[in-house]
C-alpha atoms as a PDB file:
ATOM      1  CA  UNK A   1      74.273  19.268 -39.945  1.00  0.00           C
ATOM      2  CA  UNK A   2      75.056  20.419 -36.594  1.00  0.00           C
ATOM      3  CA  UNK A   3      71.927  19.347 -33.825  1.00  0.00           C
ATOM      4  CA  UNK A   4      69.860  22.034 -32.691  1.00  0.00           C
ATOM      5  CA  UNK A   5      70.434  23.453 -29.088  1.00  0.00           C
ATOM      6  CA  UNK A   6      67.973  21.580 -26.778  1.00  0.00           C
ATOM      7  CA  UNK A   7      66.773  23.550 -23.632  1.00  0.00           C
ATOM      8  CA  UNK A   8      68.150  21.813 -20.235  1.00  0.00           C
ATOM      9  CA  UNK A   9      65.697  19.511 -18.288  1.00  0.00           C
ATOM     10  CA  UNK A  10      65.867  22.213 -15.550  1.00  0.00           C
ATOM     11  CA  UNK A  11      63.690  24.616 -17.544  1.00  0.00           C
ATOM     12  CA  UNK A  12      60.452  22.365 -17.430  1.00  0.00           C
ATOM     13  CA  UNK A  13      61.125  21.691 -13.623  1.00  0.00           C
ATOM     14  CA  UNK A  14      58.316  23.816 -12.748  1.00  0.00           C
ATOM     15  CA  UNK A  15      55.781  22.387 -15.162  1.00  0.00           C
ATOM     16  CA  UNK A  16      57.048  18.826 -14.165  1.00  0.00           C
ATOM     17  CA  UNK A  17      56.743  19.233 -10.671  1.00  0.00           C
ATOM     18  CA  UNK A  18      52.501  20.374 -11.253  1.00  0.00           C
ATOM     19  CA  UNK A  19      52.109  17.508 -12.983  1.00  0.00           C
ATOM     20  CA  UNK A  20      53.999  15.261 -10.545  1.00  0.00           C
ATOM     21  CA  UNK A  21      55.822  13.927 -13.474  1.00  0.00           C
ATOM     22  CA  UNK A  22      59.589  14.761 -13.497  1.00  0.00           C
ATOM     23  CA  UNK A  23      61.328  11.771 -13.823  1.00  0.00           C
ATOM     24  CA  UNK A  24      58.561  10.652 -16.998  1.00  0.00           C
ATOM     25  CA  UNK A  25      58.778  13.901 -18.765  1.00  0.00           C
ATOM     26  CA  UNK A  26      62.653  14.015 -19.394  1.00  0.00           C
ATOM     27  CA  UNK A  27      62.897  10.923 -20.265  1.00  0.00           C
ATOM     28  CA  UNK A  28      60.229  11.544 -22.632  1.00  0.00           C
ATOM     29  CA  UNK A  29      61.932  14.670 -23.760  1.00  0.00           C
ATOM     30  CA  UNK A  30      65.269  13.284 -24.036  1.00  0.00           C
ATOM     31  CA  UNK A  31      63.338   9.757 -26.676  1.00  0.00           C
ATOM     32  CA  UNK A  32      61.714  13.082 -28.435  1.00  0.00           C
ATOM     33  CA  UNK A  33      64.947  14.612 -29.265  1.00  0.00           C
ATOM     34  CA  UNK A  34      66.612  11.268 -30.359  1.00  0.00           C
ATOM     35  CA  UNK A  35      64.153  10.538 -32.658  1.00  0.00           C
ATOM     36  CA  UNK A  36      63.913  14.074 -34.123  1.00  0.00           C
ATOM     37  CA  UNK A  37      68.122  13.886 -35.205  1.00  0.00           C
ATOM     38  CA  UNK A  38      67.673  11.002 -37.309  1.00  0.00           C
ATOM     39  CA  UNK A  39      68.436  11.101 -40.955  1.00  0.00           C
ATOM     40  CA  UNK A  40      65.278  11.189 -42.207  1.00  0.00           C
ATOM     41  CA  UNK A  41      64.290  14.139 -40.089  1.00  0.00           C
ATOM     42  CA  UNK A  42      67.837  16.083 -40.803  1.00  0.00           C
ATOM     43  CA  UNK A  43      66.308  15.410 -44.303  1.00  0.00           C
ATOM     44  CA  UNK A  44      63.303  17.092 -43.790  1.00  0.00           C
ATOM     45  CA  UNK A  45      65.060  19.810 -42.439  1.00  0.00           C
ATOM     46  CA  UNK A  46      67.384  20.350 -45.235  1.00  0.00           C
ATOM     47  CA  UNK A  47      65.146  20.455 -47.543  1.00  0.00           C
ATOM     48  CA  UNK A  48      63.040  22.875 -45.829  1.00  0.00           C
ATOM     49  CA  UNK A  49      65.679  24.823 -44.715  1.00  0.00           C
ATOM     50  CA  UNK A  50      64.667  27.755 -46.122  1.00  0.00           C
ATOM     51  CA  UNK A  51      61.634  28.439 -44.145  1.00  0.00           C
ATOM     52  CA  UNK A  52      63.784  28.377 -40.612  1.00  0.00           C
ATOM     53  CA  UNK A  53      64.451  31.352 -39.274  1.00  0.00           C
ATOM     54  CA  UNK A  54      67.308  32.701 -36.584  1.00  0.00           C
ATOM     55  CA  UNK A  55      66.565  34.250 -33.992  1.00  0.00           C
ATOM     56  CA  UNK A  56      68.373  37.298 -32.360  1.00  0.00           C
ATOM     57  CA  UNK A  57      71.856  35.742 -31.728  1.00  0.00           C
ATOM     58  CA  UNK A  58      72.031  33.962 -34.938  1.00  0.00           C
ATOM     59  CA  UNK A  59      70.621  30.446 -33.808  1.00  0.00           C
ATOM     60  CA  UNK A  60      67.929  28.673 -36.231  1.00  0.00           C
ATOM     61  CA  UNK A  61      65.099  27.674 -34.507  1.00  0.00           C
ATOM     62  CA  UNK A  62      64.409  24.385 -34.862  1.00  0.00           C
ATOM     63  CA  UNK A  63      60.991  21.650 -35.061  1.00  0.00           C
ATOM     64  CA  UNK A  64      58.651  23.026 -32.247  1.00  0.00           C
ATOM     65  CA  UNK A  65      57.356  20.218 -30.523  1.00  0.00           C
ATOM     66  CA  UNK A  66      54.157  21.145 -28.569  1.00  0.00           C
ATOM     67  CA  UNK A  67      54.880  19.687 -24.841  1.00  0.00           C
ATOM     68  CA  UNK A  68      53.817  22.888 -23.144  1.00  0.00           C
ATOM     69  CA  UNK A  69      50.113  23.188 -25.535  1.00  0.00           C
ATOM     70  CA  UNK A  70      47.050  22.708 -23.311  1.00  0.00           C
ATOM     71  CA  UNK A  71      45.885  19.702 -25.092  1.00  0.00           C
ATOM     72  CA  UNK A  72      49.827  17.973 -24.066  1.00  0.00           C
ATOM     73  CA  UNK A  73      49.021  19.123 -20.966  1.00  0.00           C
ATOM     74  CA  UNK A  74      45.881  17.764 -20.933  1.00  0.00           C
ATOM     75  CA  UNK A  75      46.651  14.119 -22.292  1.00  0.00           C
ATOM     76  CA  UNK A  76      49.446  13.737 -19.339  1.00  0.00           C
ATOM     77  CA  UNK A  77      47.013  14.762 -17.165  1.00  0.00           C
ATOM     78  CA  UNK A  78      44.223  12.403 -17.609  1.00  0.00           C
ATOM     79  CA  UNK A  79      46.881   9.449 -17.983  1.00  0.00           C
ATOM     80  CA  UNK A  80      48.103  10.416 -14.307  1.00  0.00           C
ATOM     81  CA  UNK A  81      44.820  11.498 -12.871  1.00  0.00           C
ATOM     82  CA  UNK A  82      42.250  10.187 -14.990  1.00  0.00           C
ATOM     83  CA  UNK A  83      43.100   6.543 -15.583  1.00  0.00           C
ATOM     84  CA  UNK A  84      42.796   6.030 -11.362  1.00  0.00           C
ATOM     85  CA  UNK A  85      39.814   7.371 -11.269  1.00  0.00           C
ATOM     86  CA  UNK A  86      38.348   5.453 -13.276  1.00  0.00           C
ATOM     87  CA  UNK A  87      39.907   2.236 -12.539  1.00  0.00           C
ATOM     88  CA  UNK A  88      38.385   3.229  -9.294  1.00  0.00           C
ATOM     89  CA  UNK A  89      35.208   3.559 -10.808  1.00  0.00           C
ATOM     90  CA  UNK A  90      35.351   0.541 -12.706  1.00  0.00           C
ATOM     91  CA  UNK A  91      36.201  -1.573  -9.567  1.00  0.00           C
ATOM     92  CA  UNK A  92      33.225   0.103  -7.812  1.00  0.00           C
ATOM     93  CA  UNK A  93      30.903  -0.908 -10.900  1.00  0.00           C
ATOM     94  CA  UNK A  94      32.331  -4.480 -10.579  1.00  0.00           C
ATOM     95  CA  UNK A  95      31.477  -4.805  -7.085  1.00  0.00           C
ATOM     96  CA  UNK A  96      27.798  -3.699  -7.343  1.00  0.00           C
ATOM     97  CA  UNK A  97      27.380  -5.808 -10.275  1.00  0.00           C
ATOM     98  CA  UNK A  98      28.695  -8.956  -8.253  1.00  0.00           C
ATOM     99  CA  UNK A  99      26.533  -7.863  -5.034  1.00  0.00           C
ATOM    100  CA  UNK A 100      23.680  -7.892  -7.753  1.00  0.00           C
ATOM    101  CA  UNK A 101      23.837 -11.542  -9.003  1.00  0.00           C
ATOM    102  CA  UNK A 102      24.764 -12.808  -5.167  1.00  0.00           C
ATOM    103  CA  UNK A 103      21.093 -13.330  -3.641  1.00  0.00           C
ATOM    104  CA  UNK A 104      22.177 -11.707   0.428  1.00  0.00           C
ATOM    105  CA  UNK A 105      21.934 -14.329   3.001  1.00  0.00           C
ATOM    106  CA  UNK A 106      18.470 -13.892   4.689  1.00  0.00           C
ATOM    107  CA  UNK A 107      18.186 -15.188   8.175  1.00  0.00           C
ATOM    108  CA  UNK A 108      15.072 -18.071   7.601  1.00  0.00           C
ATOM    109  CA  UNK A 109      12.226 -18.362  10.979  1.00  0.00           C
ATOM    110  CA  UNK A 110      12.884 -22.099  11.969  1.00  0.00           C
ATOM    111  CA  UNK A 111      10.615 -24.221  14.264  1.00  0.00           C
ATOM    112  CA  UNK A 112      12.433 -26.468  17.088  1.00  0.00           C
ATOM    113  CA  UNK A 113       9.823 -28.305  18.647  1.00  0.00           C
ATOM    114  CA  UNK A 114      10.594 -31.382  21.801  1.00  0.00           C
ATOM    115  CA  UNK A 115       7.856 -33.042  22.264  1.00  0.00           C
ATOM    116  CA  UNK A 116       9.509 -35.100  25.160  1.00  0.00           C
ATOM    117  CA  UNK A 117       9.181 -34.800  28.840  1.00  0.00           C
ATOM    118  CA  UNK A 118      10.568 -31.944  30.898  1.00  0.00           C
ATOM    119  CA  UNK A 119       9.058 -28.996  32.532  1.00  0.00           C
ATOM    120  CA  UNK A 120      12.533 -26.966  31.341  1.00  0.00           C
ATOM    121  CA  UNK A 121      13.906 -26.878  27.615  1.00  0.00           C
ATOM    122  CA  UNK A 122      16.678 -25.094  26.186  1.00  0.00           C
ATOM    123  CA  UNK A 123      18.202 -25.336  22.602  1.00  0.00           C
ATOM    124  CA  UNK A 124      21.902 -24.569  21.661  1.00  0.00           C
ATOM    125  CA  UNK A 125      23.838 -25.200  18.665  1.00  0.00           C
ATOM    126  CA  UNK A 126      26.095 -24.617  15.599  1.00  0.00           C
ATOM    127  CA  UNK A 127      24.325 -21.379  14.598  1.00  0.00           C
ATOM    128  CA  UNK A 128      25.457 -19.460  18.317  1.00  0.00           C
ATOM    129  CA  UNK A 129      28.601 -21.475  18.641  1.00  0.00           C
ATOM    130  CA  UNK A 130      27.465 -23.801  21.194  1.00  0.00           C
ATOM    131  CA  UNK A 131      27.782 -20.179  23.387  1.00  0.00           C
ATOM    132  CA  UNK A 132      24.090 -19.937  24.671  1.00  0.00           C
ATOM    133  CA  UNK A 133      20.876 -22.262  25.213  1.00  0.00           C
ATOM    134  CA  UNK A 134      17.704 -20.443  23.968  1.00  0.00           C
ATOM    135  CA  UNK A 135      14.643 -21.304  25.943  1.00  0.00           C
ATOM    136  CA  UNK A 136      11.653 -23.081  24.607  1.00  0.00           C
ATOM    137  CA  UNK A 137       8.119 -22.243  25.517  1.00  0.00           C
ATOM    138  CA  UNK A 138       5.783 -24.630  26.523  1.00  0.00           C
ATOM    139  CA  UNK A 139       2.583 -25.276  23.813  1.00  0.00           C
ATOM    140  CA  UNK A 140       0.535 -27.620  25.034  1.00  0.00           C
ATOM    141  CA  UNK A 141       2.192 -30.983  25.235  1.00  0.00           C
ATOM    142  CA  UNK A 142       5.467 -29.675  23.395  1.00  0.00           C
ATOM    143  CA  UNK A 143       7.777 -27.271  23.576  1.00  0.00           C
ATOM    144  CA  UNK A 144       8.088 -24.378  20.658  1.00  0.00           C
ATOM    145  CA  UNK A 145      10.700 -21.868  19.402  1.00  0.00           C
ATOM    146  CA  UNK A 146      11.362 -20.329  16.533  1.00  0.00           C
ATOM    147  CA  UNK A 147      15.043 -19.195  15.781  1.00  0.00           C
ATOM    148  CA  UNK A 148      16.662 -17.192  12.905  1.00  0.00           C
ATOM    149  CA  UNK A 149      19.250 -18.903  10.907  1.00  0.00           C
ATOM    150  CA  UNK A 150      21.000 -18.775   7.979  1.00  0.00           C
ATOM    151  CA  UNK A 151      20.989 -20.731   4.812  1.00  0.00           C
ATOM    152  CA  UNK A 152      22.834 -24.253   5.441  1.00  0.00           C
ATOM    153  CA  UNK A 153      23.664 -26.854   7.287  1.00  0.00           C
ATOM    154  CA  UNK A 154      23.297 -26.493  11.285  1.00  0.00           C
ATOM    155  CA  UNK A 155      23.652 -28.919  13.922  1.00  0.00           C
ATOM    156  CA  UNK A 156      21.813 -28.334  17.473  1.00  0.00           C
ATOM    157  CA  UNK A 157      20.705 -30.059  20.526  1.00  0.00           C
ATOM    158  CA  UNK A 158      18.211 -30.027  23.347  1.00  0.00           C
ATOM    159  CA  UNK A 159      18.737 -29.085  26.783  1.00  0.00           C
ATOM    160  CA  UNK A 160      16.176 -30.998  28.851  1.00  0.00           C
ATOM    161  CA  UNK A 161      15.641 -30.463  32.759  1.00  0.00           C
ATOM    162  CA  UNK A 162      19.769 -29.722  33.184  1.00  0.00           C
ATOM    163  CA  UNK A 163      20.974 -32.935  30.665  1.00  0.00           C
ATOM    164  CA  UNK A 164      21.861 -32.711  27.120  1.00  0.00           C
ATOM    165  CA  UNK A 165      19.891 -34.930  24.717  1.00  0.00           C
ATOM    166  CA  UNK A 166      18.721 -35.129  20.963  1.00  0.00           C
ATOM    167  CA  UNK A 167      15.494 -35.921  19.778  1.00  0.00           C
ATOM    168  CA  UNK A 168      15.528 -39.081  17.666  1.00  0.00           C
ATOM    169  CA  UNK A 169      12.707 -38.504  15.467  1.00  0.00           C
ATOM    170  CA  UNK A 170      14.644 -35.712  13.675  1.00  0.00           C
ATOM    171  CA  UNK A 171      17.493 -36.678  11.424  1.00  0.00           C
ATOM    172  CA  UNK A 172      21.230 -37.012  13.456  1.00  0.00           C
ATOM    173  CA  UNK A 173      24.642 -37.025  12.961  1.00  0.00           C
ATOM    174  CA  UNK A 174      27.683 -38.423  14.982  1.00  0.00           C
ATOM    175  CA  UNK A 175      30.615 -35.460  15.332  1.00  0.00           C
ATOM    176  CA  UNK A 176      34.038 -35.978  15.203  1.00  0.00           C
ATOM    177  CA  UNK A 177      33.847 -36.290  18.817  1.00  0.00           C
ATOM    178  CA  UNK A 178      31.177 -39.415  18.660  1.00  0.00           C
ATOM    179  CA  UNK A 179      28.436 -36.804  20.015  1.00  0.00           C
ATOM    180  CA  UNK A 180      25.134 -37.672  18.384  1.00  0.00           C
ATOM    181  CA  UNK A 181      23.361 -34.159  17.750  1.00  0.00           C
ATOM    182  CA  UNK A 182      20.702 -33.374  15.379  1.00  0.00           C
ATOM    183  CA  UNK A 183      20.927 -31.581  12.024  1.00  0.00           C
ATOM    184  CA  UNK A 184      18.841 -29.280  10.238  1.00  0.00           C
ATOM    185  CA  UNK A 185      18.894 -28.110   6.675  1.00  0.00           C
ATOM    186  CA  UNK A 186      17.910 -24.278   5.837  1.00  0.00           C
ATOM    187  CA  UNK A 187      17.148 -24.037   1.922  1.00  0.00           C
ATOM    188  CA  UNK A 188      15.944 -21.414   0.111  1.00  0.00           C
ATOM    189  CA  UNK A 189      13.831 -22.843  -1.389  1.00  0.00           C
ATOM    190  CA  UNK A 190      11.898 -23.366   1.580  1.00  0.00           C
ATOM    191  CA  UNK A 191      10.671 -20.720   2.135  1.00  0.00           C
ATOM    192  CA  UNK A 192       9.800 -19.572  -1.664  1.00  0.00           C
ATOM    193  CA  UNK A 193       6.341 -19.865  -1.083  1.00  0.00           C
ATOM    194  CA  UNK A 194       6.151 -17.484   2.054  1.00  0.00           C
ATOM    195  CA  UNK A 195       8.307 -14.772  -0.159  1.00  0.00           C
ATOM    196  CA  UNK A 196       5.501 -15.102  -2.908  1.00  0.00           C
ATOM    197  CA  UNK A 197       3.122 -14.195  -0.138  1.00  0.00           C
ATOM    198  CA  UNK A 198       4.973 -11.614   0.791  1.00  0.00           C
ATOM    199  CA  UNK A 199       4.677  -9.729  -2.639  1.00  0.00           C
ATOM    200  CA  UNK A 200       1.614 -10.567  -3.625  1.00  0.00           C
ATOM    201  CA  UNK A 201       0.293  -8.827  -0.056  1.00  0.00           C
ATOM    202  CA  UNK A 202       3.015  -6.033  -1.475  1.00  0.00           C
ATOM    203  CA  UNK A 203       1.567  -6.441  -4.759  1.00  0.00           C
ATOM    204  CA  UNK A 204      -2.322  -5.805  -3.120  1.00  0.00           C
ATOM    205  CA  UNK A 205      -1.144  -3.139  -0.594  1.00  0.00           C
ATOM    206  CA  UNK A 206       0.072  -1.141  -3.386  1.00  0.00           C
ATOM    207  CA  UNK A 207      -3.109  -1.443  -5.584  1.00  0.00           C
ATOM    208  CA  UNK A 208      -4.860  -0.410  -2.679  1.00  0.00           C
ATOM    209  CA  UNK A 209      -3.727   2.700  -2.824  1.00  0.00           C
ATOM    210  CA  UNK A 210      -5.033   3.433  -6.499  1.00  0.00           C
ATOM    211  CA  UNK A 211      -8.592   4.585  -6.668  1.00  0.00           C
ATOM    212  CA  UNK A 212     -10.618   4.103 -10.165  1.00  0.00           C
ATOM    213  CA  UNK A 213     -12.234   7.114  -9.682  1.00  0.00           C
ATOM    214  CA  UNK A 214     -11.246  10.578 -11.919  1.00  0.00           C
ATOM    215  CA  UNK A 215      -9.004  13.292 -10.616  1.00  0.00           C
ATOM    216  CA  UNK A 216     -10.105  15.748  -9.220  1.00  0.00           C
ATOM    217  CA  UNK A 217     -12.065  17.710  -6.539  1.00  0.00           C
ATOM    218  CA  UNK A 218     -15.248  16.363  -5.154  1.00  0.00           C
ATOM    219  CA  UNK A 219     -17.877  17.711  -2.667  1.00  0.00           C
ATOM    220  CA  UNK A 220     -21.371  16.482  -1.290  1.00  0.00           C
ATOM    221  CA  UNK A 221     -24.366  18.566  -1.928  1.00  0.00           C
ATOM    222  CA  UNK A 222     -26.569  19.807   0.857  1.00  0.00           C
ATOM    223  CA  UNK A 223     -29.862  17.758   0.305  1.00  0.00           C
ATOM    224  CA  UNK A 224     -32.709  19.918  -0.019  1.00  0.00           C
ATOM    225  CA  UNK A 225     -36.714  18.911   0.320  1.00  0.00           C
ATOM    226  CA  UNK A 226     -39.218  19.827  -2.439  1.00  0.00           C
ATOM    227  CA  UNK A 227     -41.574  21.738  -1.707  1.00  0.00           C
ATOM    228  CA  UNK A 228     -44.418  19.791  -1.730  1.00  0.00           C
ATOM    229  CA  UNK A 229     -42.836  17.158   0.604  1.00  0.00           C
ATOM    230  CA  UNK A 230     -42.714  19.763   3.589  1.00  0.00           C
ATOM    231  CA  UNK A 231     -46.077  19.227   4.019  1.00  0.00           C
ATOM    232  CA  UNK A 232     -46.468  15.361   3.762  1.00  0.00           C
ATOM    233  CA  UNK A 233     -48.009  13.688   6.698  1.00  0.00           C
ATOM    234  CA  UNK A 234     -46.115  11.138   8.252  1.00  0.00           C
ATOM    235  CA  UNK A 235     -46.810   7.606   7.338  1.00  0.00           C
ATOM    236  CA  UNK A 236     -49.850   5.551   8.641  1.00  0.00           C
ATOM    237  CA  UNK A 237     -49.049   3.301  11.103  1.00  0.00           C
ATOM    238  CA  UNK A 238     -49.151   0.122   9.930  1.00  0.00           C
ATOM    239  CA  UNK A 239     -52.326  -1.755  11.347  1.00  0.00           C
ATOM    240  CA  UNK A 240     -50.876  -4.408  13.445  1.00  0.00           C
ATOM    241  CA  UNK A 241     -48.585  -2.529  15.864  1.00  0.00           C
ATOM    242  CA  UNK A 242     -51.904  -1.245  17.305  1.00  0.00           C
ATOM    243  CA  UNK A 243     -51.997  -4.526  18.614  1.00  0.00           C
ATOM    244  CA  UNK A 244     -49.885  -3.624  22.313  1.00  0.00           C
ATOM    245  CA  UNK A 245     -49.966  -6.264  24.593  1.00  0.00           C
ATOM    246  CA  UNK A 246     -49.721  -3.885  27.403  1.00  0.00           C
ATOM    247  CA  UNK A 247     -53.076  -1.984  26.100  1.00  0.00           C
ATOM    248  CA  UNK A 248     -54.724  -5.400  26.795  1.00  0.00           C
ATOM    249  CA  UNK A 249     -56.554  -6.344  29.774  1.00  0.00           C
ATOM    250  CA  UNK A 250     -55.289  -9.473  31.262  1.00  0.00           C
ATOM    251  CA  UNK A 251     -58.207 -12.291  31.353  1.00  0.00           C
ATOM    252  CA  UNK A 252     -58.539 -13.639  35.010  1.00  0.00           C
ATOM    253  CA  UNK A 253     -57.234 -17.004  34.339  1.00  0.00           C
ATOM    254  CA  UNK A 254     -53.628 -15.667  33.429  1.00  0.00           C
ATOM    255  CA  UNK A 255     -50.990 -14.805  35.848  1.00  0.00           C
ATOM    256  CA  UNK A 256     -51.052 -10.991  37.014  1.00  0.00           C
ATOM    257  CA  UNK A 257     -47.329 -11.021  36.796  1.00  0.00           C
ATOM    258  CA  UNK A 258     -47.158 -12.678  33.041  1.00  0.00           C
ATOM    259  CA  UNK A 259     -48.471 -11.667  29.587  1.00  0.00           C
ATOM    260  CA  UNK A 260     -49.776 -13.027  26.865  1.00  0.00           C
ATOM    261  CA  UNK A 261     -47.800 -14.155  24.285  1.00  0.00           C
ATOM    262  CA  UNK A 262     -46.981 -11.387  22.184  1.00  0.00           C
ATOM    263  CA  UNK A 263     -46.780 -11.450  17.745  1.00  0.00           C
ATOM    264  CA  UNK A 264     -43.587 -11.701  16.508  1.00  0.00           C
ATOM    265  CA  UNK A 265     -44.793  -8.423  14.215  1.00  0.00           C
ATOM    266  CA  UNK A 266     -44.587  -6.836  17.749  1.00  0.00           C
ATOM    267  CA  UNK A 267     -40.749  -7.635  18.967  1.00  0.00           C
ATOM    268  CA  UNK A 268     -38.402  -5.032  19.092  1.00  0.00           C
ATOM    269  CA  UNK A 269     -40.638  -1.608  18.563  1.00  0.00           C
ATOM    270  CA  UNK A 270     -40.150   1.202  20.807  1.00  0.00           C
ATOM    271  CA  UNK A 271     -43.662   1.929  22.588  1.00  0.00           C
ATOM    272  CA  UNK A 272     -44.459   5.238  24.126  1.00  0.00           C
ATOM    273  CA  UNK A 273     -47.520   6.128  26.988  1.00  0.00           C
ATOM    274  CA  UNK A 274     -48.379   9.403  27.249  1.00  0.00           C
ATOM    275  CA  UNK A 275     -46.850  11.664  29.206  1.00  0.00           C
ATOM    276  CA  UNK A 276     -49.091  11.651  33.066  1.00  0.00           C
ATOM    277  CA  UNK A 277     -48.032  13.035  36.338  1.00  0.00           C
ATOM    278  CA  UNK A 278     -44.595  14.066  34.453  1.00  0.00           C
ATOM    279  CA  UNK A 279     -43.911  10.675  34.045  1.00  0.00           C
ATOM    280  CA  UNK A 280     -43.364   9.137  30.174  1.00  0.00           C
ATOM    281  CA  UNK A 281     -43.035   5.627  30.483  1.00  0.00           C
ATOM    282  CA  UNK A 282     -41.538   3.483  27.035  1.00  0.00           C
ATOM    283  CA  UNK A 283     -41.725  -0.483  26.683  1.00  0.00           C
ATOM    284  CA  UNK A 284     -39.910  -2.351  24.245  1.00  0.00           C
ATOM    285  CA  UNK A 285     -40.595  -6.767  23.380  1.00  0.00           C
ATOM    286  CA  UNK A 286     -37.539  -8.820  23.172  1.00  0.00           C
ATOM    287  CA  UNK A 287     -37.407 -13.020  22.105  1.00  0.00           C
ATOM    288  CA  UNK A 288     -34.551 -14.991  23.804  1.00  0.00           C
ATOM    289  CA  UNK A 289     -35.093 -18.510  22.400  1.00  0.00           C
ATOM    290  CA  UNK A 290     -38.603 -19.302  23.414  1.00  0.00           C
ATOM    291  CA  UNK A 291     -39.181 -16.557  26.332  1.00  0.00           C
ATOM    292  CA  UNK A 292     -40.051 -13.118  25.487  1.00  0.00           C
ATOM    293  CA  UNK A 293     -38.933  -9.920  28.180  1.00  0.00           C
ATOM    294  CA  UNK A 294     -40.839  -6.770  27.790  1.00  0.00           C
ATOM    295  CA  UNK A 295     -39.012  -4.319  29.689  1.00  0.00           C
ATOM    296  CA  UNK A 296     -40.779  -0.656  30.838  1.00  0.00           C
ATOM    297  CA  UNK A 297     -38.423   2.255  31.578  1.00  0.00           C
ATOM    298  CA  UNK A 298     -40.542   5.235  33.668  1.00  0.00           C
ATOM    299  CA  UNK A 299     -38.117   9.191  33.434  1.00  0.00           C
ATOM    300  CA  UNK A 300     -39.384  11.871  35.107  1.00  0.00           C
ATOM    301  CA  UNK A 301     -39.462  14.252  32.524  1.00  0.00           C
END
């Protein structure tokens, strides 16, 4: 059975170049029509021969094989375009996922204190490189500062009055260089108690906020008297305020300039004379300790 015509790879330049797949689809093309002109196809075709048709010029048309349908199209599409996308999107996923479970490295407050002589400290060490010396300020009988550093290991030494030195109460090491420093450990766990802190003020701050009362709008009411109470005389005063040292005559025996010692019931009332010349004149008792003051205060009025 002779093969059926096959259209040149030229005629699906066009639709090879928008896909950016030349070189894939004609070699694809080319597997496709091997495998189509085996025997068991040329069988198939035989024995339905009598369904093919010719076309104008005599030639049968042969197996249509749907490269050019929109769901081809569509499958060589989203292997090309598709698939790096979301290998993109994957890797992104991967990464957040990894920056999840890694706790970030928090810089930690820690306390250098000397508690050595020197009217001048400084502090330098493995955490800046050795580049700088950060000044300690004087507390008292030592010297205080409090540095942000990382999680680990950190070596450091003091910088007392212009000569290095390490204090050798804290734990030491020897470098490679025989230079005795000291060393500090930063854990995590540290500090575990100051994070709890930290959210349970979080924790309160955002209770705070909530109010146990219902929604809605609320409003004060104007208070307004009964009638009966408009009329109400105002209260009796109370027997023993009546009792004003200043109403007193002072015996003969006393100093002019002192008074008698006043009741307690009396301390801290606001006593008014009545208004003479266009004078008012008020007088208030105060107790400091064991001494009492009464003051007078005389406006014009």
């Amino acid at each position: 059975m002779r093969k059926t015509p096959y259209p040149a790879a030229d005629t699906y330049k066009v639709h090879d170049s928008a896909e950016g797949l030349s070189t894939f689809c004609t070699d694809f093309l080319k597997n496709i029509f091997n495998m189509g002109n085996t025997s068991s196809e040329r069988a198939a075709m035989g024995h339905h021969g009598d369904k093919t048709r010719r076309d104008s010029r005599g030639h049968k048309e042969g197996p249509k094989i749907l490269m050019d349908s929109p769901e081809d199209a569509d499958i060589f599409h989203t292997e090309d375009i598709k698939a790096p996308m979301e290998k993109e999107e994957f890797l992104a996923w991967q990464q957040d996922i990894e920056a999840d479970d890694k706790d970030p490295a928090l810089d930690r407050p820690t306390v250098f204190r000397w508690k050595g002589d020197g009217k001048e400290v400084f502090i330098s060490g493995s955490f800046n490189n050795w580049s700088n010396k950060i000044p300690l300020i004087r507390s008292q009988n030592t010297f205080v500062a409090i540095v942000e550093l990382p999680e680990g290991e950190h070596q450091y030494k003091f910088y007392v009055d212009g000569q290095w030195t390490h204090d050798p109460a804290e734990p030491v090491v020897t470098s490679q260089l025989g230079t005795v420093n000291n060393i500090i450990q930063v854990r995590k766990t540290d500090f575990e108690v100051f994070d709890a802190l930290m959210v349970d003020s979080q924790k309160c701050s955002d209770l705070s906020d909530l109010s146990s009362s219902p929604p809605g709008p609320y409003h004060q009411d104007a208070y307004i008297p009964k009638q009966e109470e408009k009329f109400k005389s105002p209260p009796i005063l109370p027997p023993h305020l009546l009792q004003v040292i200043l109403n007193k005559d002072t015996g003969i025996s006393c100093d002019p300039a002192l008074l008698p010692e006043p009741n307690h019931v009396m301390l801290n009332h606001l006593y008014a004379l009545s208004i003479k010349d266009g004078v008012m004149v008020l007088s208030a008792t105060h107790r400091y300790k064991k001494k009492y003051v009464t003051t007078l205060l005389y406006k014009p009025i």
